[in-house]
Protein backbone atom coordinates (compact mmCIF):
# COMPACT_ATOMS: atom_id res chain seq x y z
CA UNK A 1 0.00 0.00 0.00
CA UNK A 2 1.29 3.76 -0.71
CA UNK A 3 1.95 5.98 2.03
CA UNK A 4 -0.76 8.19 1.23
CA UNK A 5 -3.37 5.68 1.53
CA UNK A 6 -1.78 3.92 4.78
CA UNK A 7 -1.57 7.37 6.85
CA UNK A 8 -5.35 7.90 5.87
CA UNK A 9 -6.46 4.38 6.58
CA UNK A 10 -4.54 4.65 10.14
CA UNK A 11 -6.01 8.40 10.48
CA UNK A 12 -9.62 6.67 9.53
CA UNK A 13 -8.84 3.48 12.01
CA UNK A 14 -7.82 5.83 14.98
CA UNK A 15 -10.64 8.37 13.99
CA UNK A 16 -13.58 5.85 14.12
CA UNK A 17 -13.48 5.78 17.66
CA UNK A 18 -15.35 8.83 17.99
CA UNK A 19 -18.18 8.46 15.62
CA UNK A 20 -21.40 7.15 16.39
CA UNK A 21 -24.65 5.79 14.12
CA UNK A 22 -27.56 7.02 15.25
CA UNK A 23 -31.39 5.58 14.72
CA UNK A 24 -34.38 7.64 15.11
CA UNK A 25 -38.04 5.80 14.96
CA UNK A 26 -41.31 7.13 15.25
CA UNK A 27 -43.73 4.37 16.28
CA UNK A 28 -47.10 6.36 15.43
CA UNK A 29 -46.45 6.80 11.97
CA UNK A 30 -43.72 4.61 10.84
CA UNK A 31 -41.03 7.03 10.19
CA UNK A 32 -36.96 6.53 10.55
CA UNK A 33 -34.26 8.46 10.20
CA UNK A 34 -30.54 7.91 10.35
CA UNK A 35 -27.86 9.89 11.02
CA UNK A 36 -23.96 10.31 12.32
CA UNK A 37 -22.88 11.11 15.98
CA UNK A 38 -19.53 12.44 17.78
CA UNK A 39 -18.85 10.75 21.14
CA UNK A 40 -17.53 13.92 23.37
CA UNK A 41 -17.11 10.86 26.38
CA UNK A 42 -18.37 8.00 26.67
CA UNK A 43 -22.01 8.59 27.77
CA UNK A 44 -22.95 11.66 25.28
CA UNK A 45 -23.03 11.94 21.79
CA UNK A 46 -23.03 15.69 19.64
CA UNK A 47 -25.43 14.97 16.30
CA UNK A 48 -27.86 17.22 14.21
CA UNK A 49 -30.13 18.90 15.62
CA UNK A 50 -32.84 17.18 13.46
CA UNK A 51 -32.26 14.09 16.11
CA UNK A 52 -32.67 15.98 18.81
CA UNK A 53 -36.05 16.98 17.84
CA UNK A 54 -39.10 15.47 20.20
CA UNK A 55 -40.55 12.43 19.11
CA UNK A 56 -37.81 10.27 17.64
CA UNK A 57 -37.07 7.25 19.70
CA UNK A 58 -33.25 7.19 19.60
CA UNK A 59 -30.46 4.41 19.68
CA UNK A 60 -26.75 4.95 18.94
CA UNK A 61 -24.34 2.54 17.89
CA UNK A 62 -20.52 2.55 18.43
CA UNK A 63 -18.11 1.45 16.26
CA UNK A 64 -17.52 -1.44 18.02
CA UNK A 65 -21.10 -2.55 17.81
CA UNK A 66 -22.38 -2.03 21.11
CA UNK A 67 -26.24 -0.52 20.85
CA UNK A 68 -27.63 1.77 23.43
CA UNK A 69 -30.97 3.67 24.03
CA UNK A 70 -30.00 7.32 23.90
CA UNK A 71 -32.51 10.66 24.63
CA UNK A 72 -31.72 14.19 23.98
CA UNK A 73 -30.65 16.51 26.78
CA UNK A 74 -31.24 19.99 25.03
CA UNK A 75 -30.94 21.10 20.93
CA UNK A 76 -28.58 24.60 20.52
CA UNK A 77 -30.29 26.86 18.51
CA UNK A 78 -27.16 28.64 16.86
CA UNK A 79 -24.48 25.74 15.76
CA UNK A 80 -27.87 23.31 14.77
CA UNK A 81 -26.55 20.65 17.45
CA UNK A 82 -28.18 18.15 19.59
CA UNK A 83 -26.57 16.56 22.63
CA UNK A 84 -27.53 12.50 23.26
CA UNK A 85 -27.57 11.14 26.69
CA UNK A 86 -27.03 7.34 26.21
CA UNK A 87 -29.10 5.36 28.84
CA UNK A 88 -25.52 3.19 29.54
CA UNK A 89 -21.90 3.66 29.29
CA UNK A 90 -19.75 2.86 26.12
CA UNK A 91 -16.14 1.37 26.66
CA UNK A 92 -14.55 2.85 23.60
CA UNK A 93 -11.27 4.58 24.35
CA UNK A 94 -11.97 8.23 22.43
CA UNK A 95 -9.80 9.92 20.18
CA UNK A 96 -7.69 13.27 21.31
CA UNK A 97 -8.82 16.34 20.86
CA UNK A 98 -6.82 18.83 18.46
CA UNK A 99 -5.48 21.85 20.08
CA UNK A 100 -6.75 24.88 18.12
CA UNK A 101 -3.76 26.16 18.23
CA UNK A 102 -2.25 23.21 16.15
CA UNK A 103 -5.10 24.37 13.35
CA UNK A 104 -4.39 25.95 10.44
CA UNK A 105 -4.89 26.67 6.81
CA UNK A 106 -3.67 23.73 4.43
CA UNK A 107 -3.91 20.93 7.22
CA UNK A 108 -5.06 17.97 5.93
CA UNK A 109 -8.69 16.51 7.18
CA UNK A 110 -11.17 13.92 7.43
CA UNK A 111 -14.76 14.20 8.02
CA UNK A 112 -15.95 10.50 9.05
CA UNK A 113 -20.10 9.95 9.16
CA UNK A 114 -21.61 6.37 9.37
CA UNK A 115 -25.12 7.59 8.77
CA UNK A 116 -26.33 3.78 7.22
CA UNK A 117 -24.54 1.58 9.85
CA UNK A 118 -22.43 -0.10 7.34
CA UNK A 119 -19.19 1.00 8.14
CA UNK A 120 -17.37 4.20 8.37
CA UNK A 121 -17.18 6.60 5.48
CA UNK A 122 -14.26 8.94 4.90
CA UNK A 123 -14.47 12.40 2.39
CA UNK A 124 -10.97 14.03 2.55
CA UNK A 125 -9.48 17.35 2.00
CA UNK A 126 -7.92 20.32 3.48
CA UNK A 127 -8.55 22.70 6.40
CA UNK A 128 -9.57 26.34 3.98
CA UNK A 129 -9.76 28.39 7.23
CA UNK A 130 -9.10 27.81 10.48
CA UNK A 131 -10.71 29.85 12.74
CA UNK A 132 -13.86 31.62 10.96
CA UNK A 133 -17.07 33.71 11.91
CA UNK A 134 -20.33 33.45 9.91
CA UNK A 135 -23.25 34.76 9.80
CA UNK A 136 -26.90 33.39 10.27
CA UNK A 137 -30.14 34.36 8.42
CA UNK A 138 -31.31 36.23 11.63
CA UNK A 139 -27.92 38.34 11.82
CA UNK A 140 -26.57 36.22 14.67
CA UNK A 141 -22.53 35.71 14.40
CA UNK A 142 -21.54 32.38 14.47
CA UNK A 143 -17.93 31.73 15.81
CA UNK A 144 -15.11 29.24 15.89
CA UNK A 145 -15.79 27.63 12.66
CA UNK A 146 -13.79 25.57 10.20
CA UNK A 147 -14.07 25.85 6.78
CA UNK A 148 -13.17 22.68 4.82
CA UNK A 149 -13.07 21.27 1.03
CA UNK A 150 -13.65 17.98 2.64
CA UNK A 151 -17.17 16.87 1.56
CA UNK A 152 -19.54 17.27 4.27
CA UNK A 153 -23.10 15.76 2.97
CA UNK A 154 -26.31 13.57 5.04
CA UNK A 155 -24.17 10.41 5.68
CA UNK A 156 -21.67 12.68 7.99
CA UNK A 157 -23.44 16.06 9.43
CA UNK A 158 -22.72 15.37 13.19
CA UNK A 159 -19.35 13.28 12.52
CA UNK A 160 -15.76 14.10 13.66
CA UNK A 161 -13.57 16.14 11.81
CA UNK A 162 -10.30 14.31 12.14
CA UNK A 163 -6.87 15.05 11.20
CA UNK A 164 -4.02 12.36 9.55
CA UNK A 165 -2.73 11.65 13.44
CA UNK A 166 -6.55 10.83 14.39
CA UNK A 167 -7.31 13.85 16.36
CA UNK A 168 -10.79 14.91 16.40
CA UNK A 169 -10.28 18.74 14.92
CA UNK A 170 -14.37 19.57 14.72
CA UNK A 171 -17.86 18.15 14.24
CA UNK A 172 -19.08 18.47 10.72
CA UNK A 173 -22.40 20.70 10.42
CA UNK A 174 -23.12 21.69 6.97
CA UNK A 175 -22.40 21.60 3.16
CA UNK A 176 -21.55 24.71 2.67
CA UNK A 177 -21.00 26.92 -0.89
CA UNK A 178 -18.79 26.34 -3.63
CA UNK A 179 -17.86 23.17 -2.66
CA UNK A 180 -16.83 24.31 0.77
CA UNK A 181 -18.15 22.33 4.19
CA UNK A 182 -18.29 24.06 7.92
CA UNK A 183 -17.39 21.90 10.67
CA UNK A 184 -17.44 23.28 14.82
CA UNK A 185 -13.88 23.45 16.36
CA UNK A 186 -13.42 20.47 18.83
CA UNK A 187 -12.59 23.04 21.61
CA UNK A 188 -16.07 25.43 20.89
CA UNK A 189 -18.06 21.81 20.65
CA UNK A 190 -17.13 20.34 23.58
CA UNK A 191 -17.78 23.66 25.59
CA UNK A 192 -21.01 23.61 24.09
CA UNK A 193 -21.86 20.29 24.98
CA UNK A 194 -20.48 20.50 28.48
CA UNK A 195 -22.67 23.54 29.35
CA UNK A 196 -25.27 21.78 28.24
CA UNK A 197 -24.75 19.33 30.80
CA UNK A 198 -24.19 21.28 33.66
CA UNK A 199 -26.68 24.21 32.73
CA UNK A 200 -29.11 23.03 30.67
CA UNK A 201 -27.95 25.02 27.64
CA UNK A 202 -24.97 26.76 26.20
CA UNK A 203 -24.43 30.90 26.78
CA UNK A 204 -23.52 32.41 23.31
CA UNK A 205 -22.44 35.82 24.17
CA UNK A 206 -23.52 39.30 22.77
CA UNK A 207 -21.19 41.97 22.57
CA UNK A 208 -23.18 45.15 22.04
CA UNK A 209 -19.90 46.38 19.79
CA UNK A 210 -18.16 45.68 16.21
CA UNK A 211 -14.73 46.00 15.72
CA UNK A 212 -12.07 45.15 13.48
CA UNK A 213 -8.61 43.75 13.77
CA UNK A 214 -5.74 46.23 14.22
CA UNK A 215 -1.74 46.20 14.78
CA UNK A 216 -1.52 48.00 17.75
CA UNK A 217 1.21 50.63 17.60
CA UNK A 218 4.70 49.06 18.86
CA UNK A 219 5.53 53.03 20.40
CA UNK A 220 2.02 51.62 22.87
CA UNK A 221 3.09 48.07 22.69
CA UNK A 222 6.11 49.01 24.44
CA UNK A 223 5.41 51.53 26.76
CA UNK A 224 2.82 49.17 28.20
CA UNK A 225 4.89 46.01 27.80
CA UNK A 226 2.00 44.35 25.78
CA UNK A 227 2.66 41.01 23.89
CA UNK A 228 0.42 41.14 21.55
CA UNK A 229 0.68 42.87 17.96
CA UNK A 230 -3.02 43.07 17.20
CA UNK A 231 -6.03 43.57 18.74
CA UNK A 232 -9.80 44.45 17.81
CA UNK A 233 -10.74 48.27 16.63
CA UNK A 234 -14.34 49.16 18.01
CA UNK A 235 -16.23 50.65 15.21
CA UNK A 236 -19.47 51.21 16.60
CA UNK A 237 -21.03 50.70 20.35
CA UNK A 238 -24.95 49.73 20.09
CA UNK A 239 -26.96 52.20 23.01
CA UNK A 240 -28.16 49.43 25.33
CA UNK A 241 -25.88 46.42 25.10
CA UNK A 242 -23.73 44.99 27.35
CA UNK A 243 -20.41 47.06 25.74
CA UNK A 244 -22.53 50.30 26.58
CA UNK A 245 -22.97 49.74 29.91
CA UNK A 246 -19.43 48.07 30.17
CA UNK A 247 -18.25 51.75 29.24
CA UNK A 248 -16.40 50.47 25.48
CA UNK A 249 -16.09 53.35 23.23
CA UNK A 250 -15.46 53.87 19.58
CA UNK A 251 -12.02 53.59 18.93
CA UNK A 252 -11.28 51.73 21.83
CA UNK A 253 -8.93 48.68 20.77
CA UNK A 254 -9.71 45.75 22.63
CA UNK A 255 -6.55 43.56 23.16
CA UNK A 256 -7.06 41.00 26.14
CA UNK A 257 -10.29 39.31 27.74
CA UNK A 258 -9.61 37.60 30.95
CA UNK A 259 -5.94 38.14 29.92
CA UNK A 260 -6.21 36.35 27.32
CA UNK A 261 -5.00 38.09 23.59
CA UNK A 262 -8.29 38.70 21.44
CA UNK A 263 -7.69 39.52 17.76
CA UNK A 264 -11.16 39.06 16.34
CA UNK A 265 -14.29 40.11 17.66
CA UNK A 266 -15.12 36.26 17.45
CA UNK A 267 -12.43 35.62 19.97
CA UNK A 268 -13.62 38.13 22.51
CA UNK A 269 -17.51 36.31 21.66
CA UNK A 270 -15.61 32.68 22.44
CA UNK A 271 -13.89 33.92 25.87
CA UNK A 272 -17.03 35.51 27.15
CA UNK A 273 -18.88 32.11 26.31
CA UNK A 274 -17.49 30.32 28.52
CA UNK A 275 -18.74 32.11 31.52
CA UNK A 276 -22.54 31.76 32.28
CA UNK A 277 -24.90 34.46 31.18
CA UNK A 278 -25.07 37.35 34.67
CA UNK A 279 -21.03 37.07 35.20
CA UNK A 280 -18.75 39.50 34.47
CA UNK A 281 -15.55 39.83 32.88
CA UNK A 282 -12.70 42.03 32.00
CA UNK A 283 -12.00 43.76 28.87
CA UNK A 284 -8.82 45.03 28.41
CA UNK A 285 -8.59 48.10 26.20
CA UNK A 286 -6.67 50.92 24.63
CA UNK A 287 -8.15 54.22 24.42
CA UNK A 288 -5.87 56.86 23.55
CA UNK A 289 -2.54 56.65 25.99
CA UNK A 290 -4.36 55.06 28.41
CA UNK A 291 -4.74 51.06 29.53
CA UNK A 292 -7.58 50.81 30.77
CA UNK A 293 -10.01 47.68 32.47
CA UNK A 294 -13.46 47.19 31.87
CA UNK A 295 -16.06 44.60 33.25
CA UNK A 296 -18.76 43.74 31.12
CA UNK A 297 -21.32 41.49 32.06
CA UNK A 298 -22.09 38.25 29.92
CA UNK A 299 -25.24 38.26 28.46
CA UNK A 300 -26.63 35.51 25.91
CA UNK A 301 -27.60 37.02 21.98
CA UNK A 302 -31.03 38.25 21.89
CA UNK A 303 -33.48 36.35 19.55
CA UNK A 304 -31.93 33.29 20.18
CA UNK A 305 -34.94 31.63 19.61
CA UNK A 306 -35.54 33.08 15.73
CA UNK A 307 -32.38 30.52 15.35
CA UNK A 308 -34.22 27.81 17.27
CA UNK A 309 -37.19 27.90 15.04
CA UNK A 310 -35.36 28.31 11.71
């Protein structure tokens, strides 16, 4: 065998472990539908949202075989995700997850399904961008997204993005455009699904600003000591959002959250995320020759629930 077909056969082998076929059955008028899963651990599974609808009596399969009756927790209305309980424990040993950091344009990818329980499938290609915000229908920013040639179609919506070494890199969502595919980063997935456990749902911050990225001056870098090079230009403040009363500004560049370097207003959406909706955290911000800290309170997008039905 080449090497090019051995390192994707070992990528599919070690990948597998994390994908899961799911059945849904409605007894009262006859219907079924079948779909792919992503174990997160070893008792819930991440799928489309379509499963996670009311009605469908659900059982997920693991690679290995193993069946189990399986119920959904709670649907989230802005990546189109369902989270799966299983009523039972799998054994399988799960995959890594990629580092974000170790994502980038040109990294090779595999998005696995096994929608028709008859074995893994495997559509390859190459990570387009890494670390991407879109937009929905209803104007709400979607965040930490990877955009893929890989094929994403109805056999693998809701399977693992993996890479060559068999780290899971995403969960495939959608066929995109132009032959493009969007997939959820591993990191953003999992905190989704893991609020979802603990809280009943996942927060999915709102800024109340724009911005757009910016060098910050190395004359400021320096005289602050700042190790960053970029950070995100506020272009507009809306009157009553949580950036308002926060105290942000136009022209205010925005280069830490938490500490943490921001360079897209994504980022500084992603950081605030993982805090629950009523705490409060700290913006860090240049505004003229002054460093200056801001709290701003997490609060969840408004119309969340426009997504939810559409």
């Amino acid at each position: 065998m080449d090497r090019w077909s051995e390192a994707n056969r070992q990528a599919v082998e070690m990948g597998r472990k994390a994908v899961a076929h799911i059945v849904g059955q409605r007894h009262k008028d006859g219907s079924v539908t079948l779909g792919s899963g992503t174990f997160i651990d070893r008792r819930h599974v991440l799928t489309s949202a379509q499963l996670g609808e009311k009605g469908w009596e659900l059982t997920v399969r693991t690679p290995e075989g193993r069946k189990f009756p399986a119920y959904p927790v709670a649907t989230d209305p802005l990546y189109g995700l369902a989270l799966l309980r299983l009523e039972g424990r799998a054994e399988e040993v799960l995959p890594p997850l990629l580092n974000e950091e170790e994502l980038f344009a040109g990294r090779i990818v595999l998005a696995l399904g096994d929608s028709f329980g008859q074995g893994v499938t495997a559509n390859m290609g190459v990570v387009v961008a890494a670390d991407r915000s879109i937009y929905r229908p209803e104007r709400l920013p979607v965040d930490g997204l990877i955009v893929t040639d890989a094929l994403v179609h109805p056999g693998n919506i809701g399977g693992p993005l993996v890479t060559l070494d068999g780290q899971v890199a995403g969960v495939s969502i959608l066929s995109w455009m132009h032959g493009l595919s969007l997939a959820v980063q591993a990191e953003t997935a999992w905190r989704v699904a893991n609020q979802i456990i603990e809280y009943g749902e996942a927060t999915h911050a709102w800024l109340g600003f724009g911005g757009e990225a910016q060098e910050v001056d190395p004359a400021v870098a320096q005289l602050f000591a700042l190790p960053v090079k970029r950070g995100v230009a506020v272009t507009y403040v809306a009157e009553d959002g949580p950036g308002a009363r926060a105290g942000v500004q136009p022209l205010d560049l925005v280069v830490y959250v938490d500490g943490q370097p921001v360079h897209q207003l994504g980022a500084i959406r992603r950081l605030l995320s993982r805090r629950r909706p009523g705490e409060r955290a700290t913006l860090t911000v240049l505004r003229g020759g002054d460093l200056l800290d801001l709290s701003i309170e997490v609060e969840n997008m408004p119309n969340l629930a426009q997504a939810d039905n559409g």
